[in-house]
PDB file of N, CA and C in Angstrom:
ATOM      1  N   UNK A   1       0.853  -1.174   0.000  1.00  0.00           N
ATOM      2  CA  UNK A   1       0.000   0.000   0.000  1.00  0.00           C
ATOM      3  C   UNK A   1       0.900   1.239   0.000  1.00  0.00           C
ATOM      4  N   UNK A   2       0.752   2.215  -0.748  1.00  0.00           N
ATOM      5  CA  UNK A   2       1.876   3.220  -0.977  1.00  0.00           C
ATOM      6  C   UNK A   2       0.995   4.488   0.071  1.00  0.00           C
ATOM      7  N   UNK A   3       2.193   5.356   0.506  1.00  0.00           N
ATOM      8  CA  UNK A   3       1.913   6.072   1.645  1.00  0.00           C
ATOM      9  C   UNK A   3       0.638   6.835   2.021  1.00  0.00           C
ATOM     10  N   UNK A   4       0.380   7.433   0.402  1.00  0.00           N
ATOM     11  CA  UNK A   4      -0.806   8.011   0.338  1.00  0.00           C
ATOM     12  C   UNK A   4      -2.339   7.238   0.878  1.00  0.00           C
ATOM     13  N   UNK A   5      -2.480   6.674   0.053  1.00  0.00           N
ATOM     14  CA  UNK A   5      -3.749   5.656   0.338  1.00  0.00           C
ATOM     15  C   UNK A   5      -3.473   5.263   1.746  1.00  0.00           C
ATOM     16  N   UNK A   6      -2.370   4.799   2.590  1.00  0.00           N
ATOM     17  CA  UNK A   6      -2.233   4.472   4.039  1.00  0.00           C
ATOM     18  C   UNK A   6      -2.692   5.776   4.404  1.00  0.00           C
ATOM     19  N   UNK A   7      -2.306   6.483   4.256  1.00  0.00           N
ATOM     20  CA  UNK A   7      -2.292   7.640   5.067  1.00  0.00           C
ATOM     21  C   UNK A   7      -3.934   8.373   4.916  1.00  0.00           C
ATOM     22  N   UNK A   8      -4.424   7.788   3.734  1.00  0.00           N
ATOM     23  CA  UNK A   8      -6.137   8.330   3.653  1.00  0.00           C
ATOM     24  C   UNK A   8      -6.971   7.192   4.294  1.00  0.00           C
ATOM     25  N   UNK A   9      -6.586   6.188   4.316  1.00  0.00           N
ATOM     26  CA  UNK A   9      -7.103   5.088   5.087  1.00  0.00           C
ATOM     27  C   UNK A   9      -6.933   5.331   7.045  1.00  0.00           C
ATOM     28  N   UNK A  10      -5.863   6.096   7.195  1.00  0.00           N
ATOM     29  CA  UNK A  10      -5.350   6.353   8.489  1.00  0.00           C
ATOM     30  C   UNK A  10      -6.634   7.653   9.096  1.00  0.00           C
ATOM     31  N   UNK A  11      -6.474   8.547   8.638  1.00  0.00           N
ATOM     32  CA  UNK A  11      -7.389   9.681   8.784  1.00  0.00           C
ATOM     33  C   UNK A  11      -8.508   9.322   8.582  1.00  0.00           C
ATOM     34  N   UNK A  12      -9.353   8.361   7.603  1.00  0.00           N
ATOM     35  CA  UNK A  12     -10.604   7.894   7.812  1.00  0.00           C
ATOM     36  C   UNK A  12     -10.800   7.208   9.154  1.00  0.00           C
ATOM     37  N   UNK A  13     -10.344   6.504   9.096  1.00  0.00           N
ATOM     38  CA  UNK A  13      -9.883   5.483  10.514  1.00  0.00           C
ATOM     39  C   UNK A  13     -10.511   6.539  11.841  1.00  0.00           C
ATOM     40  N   UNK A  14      -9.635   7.176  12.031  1.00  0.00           N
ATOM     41  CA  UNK A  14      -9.775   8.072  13.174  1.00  0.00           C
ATOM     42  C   UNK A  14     -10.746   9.071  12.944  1.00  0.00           C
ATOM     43  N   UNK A  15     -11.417   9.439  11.988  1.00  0.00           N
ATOM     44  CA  UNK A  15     -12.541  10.058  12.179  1.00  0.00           C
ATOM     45  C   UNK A  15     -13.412   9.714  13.048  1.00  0.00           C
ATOM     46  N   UNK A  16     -13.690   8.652  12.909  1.00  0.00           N
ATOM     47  CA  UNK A  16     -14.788   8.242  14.127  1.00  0.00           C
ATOM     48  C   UNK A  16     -14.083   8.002  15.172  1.00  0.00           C
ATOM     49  N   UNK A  17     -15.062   8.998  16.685  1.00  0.00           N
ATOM     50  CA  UNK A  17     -15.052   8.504  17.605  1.00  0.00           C
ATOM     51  C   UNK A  17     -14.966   7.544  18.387  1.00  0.00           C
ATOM     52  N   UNK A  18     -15.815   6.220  18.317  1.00  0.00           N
ATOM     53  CA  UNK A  18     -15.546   4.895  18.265  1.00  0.00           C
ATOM     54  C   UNK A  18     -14.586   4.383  17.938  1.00  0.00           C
ATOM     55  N   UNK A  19     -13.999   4.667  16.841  1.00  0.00           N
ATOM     56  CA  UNK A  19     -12.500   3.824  16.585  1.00  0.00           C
ATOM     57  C   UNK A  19     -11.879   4.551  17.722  1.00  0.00           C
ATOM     58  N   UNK A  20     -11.351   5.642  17.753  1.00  0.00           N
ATOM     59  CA  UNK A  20     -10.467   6.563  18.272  1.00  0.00           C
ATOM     60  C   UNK A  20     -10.569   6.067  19.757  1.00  0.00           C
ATOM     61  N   UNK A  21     -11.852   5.497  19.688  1.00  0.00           N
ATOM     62  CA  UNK A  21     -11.929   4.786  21.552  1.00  0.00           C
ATOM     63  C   UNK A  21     -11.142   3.855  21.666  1.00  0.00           C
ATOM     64  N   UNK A  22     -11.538   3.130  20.232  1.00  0.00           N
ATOM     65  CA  UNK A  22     -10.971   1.430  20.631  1.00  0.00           C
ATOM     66  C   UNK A  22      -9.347   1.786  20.505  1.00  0.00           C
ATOM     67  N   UNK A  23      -8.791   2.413  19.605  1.00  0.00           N
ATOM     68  CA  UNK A  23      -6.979   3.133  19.768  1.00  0.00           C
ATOM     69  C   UNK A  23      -6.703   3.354  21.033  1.00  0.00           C
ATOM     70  N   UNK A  24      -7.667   4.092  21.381  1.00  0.00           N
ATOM     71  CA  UNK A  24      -7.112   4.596  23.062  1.00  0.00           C
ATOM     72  C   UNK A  24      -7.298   3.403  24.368  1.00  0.00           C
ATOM     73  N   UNK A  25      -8.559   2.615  24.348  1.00  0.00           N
ATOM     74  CA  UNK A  25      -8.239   1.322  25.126  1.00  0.00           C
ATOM     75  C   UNK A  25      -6.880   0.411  24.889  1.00  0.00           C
ATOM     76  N   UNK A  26      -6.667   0.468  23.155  1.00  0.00           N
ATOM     77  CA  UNK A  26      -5.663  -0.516  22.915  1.00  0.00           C
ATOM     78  C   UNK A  26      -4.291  -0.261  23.017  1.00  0.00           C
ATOM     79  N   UNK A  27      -4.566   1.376  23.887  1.00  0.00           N
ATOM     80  CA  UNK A  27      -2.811   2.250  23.873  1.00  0.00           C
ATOM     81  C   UNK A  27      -2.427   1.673  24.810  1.00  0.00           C
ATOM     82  N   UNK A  28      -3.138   0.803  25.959  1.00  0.00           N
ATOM     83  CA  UNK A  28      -2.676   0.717  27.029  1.00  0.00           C
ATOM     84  C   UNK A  28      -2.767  -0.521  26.997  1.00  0.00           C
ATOM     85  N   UNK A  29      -2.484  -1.392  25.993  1.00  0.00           N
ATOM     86  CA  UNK A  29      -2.502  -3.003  25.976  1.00  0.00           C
ATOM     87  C   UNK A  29      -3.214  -3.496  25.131  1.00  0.00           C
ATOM     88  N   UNK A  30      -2.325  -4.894  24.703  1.00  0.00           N
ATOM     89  CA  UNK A  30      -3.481  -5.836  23.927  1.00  0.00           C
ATOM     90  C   UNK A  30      -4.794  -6.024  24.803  1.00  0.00           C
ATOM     91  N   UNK A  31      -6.142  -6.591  23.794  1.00  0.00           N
ATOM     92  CA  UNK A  31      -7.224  -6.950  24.527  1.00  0.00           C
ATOM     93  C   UNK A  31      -7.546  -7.790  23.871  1.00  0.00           C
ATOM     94  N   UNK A  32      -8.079  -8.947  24.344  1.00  0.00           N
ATOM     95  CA  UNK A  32      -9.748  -9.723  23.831  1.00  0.00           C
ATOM     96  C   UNK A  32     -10.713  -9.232  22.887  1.00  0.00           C
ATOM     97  N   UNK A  33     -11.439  -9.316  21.434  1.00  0.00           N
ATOM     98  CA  UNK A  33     -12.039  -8.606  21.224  1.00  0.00           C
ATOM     99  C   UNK A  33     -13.535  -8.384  21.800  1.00  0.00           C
ATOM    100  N   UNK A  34     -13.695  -9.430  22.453  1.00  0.00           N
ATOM    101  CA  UNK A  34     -14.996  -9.052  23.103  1.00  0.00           C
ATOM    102  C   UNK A  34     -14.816  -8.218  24.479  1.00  0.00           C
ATOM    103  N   UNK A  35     -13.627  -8.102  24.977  1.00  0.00           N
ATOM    104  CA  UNK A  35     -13.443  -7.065  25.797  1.00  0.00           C
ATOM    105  C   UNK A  35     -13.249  -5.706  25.145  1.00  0.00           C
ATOM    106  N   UNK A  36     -13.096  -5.567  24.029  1.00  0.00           N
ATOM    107  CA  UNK A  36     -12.975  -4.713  23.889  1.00  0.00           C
ATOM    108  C   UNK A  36     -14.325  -3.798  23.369  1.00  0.00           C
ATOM    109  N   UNK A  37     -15.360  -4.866  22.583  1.00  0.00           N
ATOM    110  CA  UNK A  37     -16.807  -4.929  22.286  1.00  0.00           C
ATOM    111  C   UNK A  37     -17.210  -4.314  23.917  1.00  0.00           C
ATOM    112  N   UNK A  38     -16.928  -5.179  24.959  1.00  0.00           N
ATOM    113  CA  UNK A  38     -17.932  -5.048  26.069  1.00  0.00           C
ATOM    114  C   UNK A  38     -17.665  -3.164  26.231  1.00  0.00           C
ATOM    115  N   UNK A  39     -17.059  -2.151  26.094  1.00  0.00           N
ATOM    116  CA  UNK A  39     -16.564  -1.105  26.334  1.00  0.00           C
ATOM    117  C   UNK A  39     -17.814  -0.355  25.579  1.00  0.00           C
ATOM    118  N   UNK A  40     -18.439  -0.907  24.489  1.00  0.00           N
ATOM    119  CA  UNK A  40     -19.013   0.258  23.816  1.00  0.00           C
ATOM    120  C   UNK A  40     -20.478  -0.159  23.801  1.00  0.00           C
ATOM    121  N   UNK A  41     -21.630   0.643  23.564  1.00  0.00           N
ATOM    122  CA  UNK A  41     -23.134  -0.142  23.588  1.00  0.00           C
ATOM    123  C   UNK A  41     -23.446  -0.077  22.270  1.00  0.00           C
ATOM    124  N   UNK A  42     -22.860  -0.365  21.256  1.00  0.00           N
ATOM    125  CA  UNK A  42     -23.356  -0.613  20.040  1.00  0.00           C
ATOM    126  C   UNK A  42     -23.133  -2.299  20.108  1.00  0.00           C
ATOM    127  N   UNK A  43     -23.972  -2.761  18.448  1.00  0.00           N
ATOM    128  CA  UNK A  43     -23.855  -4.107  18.720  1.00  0.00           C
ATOM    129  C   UNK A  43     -22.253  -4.545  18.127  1.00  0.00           C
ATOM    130  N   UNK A  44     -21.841  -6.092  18.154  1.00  0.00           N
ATOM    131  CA  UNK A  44     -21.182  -6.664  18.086  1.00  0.00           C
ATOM    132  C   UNK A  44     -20.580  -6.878  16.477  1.00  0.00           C
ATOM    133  N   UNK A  45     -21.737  -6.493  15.444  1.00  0.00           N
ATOM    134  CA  UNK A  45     -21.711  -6.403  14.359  1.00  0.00           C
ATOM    135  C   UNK A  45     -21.200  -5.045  13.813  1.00  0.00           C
ATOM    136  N   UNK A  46     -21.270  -4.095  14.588  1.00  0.00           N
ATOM    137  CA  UNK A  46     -21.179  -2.716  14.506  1.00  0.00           C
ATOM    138  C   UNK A  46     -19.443  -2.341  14.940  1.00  0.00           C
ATOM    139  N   UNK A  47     -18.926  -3.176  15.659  1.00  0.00           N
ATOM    140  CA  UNK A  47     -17.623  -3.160  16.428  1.00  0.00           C
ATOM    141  C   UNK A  47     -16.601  -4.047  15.445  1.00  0.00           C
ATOM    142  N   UNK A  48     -17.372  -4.764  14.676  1.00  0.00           N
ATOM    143  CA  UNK A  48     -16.785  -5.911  14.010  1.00  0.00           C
ATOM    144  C   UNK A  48     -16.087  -4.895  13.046  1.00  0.00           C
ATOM    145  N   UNK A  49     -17.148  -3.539  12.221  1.00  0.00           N
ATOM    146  CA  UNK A  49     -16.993  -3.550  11.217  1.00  0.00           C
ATOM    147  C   UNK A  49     -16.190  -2.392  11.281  1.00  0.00           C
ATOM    148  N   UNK A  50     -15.915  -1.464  13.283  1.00  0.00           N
ATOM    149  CA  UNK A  50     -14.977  -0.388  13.186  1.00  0.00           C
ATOM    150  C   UNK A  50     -13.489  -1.710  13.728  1.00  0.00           C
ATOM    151  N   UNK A  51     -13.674  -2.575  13.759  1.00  0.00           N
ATOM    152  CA  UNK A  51     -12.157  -3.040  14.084  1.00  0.00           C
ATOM    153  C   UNK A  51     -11.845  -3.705  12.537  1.00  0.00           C
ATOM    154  N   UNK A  52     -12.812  -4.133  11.238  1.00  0.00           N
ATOM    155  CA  UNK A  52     -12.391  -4.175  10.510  1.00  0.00           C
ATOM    156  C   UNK A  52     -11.706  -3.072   9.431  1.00  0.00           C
ATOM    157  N   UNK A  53     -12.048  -1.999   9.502  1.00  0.00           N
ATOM    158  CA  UNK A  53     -11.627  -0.331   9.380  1.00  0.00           C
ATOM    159  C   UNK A  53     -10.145  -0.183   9.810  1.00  0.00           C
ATOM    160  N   UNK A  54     -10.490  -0.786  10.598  1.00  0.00           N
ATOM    161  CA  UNK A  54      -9.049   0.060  11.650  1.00  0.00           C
ATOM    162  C   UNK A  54      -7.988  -1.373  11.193  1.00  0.00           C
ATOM    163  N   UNK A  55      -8.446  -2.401  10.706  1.00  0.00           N
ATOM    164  CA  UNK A  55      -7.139  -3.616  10.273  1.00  0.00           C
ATOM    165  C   UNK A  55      -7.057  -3.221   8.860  1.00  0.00           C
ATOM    166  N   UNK A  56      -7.600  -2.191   8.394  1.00  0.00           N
ATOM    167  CA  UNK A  56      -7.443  -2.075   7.043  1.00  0.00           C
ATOM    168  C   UNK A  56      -6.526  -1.216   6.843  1.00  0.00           C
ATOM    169  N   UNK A  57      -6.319  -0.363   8.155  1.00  0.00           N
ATOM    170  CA  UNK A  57      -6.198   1.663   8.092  1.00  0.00           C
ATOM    171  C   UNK A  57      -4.086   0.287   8.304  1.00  0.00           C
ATOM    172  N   UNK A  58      -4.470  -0.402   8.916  1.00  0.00           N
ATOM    173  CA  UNK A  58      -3.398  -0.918   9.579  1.00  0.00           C
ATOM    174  C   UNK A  58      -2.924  -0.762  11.302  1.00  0.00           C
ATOM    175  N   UNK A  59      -3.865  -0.198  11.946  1.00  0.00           N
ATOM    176  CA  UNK A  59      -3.947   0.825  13.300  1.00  0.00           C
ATOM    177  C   UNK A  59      -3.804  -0.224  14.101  1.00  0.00           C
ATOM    178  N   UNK A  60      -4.744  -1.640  13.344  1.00  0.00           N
ATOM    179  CA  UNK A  60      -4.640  -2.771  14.598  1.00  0.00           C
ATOM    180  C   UNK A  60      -4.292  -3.796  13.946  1.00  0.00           C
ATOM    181  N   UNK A  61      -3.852  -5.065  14.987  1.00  0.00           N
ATOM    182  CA  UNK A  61      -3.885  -6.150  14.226  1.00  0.00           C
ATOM    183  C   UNK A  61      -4.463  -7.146  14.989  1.00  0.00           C
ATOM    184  N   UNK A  62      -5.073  -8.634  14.492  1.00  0.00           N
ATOM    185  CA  UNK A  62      -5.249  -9.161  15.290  1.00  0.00           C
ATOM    186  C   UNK A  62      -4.810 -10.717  15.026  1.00  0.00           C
ATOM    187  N   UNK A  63      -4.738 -11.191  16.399  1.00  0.00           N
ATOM    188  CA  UNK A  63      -4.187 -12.678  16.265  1.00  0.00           C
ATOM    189  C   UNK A  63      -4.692 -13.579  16.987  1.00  0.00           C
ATOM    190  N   UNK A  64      -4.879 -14.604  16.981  1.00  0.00           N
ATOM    191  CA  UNK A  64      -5.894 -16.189  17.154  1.00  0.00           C
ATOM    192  C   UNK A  64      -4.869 -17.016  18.686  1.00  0.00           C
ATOM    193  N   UNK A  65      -5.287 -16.921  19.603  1.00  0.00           N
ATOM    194  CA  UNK A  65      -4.951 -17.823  20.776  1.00  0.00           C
ATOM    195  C   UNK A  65      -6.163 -18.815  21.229  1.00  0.00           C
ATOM    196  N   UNK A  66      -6.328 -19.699  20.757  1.00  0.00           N
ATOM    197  CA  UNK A  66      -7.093 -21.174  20.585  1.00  0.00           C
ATOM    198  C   UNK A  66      -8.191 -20.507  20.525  1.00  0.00           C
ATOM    199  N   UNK A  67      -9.268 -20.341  21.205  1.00  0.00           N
ATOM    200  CA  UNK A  67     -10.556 -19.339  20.794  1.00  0.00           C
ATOM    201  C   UNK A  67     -10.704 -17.622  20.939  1.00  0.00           C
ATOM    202  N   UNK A  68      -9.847 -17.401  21.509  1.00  0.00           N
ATOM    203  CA  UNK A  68      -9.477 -15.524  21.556  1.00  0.00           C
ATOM    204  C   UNK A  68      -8.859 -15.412  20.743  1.00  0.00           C
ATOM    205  N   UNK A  69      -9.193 -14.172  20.334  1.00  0.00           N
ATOM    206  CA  UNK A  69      -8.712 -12.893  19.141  1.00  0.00           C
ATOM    207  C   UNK A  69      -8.388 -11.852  19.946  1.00  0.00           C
ATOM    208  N   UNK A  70      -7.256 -12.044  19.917  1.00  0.00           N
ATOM    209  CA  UNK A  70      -6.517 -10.371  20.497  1.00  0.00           C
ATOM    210  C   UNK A  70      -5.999  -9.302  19.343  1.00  0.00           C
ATOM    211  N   UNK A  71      -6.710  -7.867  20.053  1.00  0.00           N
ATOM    212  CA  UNK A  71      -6.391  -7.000  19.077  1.00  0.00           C
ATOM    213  C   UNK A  71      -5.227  -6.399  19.528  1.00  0.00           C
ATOM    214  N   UNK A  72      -3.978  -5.925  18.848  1.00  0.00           N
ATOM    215  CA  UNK A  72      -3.271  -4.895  19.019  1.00  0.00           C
ATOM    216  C   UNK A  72      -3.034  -3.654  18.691  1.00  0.00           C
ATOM    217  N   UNK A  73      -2.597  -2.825  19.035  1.00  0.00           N
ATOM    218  CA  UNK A  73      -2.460  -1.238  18.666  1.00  0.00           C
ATOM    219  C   UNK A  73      -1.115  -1.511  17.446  1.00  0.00           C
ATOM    220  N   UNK A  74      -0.866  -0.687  16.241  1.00  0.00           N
ATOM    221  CA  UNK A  74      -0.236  -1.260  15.627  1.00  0.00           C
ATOM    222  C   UNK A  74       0.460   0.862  15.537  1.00  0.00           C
ATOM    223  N   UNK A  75       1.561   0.834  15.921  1.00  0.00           N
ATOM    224  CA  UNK A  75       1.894   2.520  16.250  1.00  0.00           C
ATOM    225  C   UNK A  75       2.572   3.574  14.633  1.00  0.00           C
ATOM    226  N   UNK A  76       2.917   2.323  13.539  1.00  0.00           N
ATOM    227  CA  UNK A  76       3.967   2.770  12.748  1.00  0.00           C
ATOM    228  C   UNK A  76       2.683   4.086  12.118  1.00  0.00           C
ATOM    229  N   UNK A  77       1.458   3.305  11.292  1.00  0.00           N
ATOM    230  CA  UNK A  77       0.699   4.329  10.542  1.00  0.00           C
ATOM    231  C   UNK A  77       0.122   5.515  11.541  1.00  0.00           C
ATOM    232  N   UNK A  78       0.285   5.581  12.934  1.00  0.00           N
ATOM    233  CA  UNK A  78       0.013   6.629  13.687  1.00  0.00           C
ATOM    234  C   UNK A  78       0.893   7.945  13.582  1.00  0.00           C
ATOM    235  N   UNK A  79       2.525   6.914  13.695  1.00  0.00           N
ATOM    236  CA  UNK A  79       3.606   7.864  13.568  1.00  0.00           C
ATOM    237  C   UNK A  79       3.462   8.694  12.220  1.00  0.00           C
ATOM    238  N   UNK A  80       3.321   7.654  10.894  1.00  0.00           N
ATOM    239  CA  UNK A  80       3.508   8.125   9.381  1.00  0.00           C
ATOM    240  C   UNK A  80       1.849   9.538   9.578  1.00  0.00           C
ATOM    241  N   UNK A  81       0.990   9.055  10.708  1.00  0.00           N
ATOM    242  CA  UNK A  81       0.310  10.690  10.210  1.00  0.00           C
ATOM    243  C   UNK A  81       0.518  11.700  10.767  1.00  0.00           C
ATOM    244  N   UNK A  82       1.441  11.204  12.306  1.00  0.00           N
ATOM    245  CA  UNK A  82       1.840  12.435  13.100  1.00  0.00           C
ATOM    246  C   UNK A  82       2.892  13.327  12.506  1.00  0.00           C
ATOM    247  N   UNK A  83       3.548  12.603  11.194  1.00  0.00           N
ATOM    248  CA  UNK A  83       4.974  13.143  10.852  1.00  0.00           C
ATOM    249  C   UNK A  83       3.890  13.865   9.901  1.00  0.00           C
ATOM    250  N   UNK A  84       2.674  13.779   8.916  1.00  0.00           N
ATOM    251  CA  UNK A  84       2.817  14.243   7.987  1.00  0.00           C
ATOM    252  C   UNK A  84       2.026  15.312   8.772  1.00  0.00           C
ATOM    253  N   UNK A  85       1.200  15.400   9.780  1.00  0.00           N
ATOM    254  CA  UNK A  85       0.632  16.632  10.534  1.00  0.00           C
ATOM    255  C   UNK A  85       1.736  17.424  10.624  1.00  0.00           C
ATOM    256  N   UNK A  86       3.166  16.935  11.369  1.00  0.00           N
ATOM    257  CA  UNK A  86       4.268  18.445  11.619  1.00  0.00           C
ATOM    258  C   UNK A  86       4.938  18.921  10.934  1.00  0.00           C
ATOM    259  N   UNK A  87       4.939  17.923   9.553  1.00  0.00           N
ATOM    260  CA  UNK A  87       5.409  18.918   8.458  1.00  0.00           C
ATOM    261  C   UNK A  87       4.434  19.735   7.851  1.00  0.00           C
ATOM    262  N   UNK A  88       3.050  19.201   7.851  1.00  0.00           N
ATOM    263  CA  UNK A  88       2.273  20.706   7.486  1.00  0.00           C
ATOM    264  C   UNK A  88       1.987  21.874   8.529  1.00  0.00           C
ATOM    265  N   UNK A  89       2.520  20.998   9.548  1.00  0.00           N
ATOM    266  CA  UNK A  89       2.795  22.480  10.462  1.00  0.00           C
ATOM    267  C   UNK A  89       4.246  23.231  10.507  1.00  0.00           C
ATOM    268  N   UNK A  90       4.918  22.739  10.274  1.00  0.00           N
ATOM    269  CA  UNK A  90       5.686  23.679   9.759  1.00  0.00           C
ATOM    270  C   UNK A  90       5.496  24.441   8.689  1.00  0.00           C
ATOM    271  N   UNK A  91       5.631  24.308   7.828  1.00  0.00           N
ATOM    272  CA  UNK A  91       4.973  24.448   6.678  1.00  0.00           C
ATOM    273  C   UNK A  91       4.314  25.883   6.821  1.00  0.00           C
ATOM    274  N   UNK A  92       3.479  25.679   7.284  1.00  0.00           N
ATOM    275  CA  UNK A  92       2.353  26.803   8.255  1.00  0.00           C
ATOM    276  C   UNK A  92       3.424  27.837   9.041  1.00  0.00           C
ATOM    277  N   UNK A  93       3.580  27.168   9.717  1.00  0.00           N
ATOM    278  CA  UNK A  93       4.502  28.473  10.749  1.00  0.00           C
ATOM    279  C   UNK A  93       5.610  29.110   9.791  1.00  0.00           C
ATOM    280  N   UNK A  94       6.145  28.207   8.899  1.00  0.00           N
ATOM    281  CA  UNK A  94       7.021  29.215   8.266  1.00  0.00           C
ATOM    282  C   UNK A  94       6.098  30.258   7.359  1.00  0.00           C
ATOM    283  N   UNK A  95       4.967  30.174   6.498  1.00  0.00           N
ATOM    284  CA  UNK A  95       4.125  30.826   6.076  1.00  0.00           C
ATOM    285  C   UNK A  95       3.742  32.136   7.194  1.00  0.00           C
ATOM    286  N   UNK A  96       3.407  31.538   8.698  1.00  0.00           N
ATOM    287  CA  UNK A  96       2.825  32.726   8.744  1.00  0.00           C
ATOM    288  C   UNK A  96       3.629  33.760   9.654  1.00  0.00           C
ATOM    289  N   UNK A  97       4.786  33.092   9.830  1.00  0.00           N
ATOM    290  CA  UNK A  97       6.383  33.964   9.874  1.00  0.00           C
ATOM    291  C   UNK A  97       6.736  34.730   8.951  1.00  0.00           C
ATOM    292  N   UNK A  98       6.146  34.258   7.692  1.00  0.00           N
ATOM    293  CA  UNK A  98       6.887  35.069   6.847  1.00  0.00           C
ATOM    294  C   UNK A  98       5.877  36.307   6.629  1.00  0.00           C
ATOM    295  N   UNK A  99       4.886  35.581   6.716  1.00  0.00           N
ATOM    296  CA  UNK A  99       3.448  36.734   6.839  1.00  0.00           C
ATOM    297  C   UNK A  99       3.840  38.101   7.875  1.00  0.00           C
ATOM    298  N   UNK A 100       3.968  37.847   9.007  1.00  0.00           N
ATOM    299  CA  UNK A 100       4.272  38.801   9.683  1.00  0.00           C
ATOM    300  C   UNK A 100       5.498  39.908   9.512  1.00  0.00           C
ATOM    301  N   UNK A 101       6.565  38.986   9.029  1.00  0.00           N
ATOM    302  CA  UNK A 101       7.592  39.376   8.621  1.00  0.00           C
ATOM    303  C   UNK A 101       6.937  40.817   7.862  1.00  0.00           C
ATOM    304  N   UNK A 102       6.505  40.265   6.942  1.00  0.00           N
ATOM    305  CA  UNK A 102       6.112  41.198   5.541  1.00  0.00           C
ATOM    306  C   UNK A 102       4.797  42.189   6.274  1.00  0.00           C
ATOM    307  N   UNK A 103       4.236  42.150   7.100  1.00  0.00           N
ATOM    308  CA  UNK A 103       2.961  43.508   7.784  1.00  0.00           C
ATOM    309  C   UNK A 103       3.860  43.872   8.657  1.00  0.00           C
ATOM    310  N   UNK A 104       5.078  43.429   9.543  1.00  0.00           N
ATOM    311  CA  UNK A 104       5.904  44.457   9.993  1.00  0.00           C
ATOM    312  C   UNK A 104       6.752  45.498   9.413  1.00  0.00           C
ATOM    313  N   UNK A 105       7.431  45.344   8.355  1.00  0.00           N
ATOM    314  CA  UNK A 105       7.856  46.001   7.209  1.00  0.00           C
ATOM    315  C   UNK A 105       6.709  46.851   6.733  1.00  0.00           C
ATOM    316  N   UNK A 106       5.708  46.453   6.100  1.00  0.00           N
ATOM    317  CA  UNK A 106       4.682  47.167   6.015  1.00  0.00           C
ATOM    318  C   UNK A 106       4.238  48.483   6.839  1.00  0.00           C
ATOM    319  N   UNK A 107       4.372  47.873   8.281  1.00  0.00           N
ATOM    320  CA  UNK A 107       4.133  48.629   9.480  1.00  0.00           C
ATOM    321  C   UNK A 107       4.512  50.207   9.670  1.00  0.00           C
ATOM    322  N   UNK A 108       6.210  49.482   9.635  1.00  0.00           N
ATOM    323  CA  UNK A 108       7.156  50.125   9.565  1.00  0.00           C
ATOM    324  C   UNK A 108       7.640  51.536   8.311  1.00  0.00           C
ATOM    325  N   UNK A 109       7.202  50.509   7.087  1.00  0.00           N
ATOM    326  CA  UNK A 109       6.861  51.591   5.660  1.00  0.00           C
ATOM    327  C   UNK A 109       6.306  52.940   6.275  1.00  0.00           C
ATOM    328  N   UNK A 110       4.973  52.842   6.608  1.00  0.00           N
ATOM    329  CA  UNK A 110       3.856  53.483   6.672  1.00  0.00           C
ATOM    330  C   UNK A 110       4.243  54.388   7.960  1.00  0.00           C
ATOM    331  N   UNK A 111       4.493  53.875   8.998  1.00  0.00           N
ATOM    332  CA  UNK A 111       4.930  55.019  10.275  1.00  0.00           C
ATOM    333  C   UNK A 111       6.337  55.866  10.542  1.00  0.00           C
ATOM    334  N   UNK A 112       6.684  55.269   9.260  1.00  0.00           N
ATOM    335  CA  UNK A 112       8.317  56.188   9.077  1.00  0.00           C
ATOM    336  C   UNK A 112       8.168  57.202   8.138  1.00  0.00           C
ATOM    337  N   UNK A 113       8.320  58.481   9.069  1.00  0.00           N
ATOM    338  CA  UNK A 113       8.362  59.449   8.148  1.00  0.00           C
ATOM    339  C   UNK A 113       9.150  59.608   6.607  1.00  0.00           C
ATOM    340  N   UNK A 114       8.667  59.606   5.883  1.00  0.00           N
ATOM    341  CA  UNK A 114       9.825  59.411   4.305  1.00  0.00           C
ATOM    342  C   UNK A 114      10.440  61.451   4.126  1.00  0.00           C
ATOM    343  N   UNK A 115      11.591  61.248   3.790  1.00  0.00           N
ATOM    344  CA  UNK A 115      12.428  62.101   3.981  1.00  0.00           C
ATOM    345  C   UNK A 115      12.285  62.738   2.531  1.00  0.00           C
ATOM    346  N   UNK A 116      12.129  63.971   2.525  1.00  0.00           N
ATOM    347  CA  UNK A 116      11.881  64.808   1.384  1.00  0.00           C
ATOM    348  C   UNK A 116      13.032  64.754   0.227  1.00  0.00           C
ATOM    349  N   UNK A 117      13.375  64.555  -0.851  1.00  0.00           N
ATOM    350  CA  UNK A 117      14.238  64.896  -1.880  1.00  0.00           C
ATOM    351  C   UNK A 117      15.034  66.069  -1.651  1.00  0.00           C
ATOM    352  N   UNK A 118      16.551  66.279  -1.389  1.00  0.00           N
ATOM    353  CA  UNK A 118      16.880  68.402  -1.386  1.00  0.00           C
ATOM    354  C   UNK A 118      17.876  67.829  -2.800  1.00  0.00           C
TER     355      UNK A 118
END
């Protein structure tokens, strides 16, 4: 899957609230998936289909211990959107550095007396 599509799959992912729950139960450990079902009051079919979302986004994974399914928090596609959030924040801050830059000059134009031609 090339970065882009991860990375639009990642941000869908976390749109919903609900997922963003089940990330945050699973920050603090693997779980059971029916423990992790028991956390929310939607049905079981409904949980199925935000933990299938979230194995798609890549956020979780899950694995088979004789009749349990444990989900895990999976951190790499979290990192790949936190990096691409601070480079558009930079990005930004240098923009609106430079912004200011340029209405202080401006500022400055305008409240400095300009000196007559002799």
């Amino acid at each position: 899957m090339d970065v882009e599509t991860q990375l639009t799959q990642v941000f869908s992912a976390l749109a919903d609230p609900t997922r963003r729950r089940i990330l945050s139960q699973l920050a603090t450990g693997p779980a059971r998936v029916g423990d992790v079902a028991a956390q929310f009051d939607v049905s079981p079919p409904a949980i199925s289909q935000h933990l299938k979302v979230l194995e798609r986004a890549g956020l979780v994974s899950r694995t088979a211990q004789a009749q349990w399914r444990t989900l895990s928090l999976q951190t790499e596609p979290l990192e790949q959107a936190s990096a691409w959030v601070d480079a558009q924040r930079r990005e930004w801050n240098l923009r609106l550095d430079a912004l200011e830059k340029h209405l202080e000059t401006m500022k400055h134009a305008t409240t400095t007396p300009q000196k007559e031609p002799s």
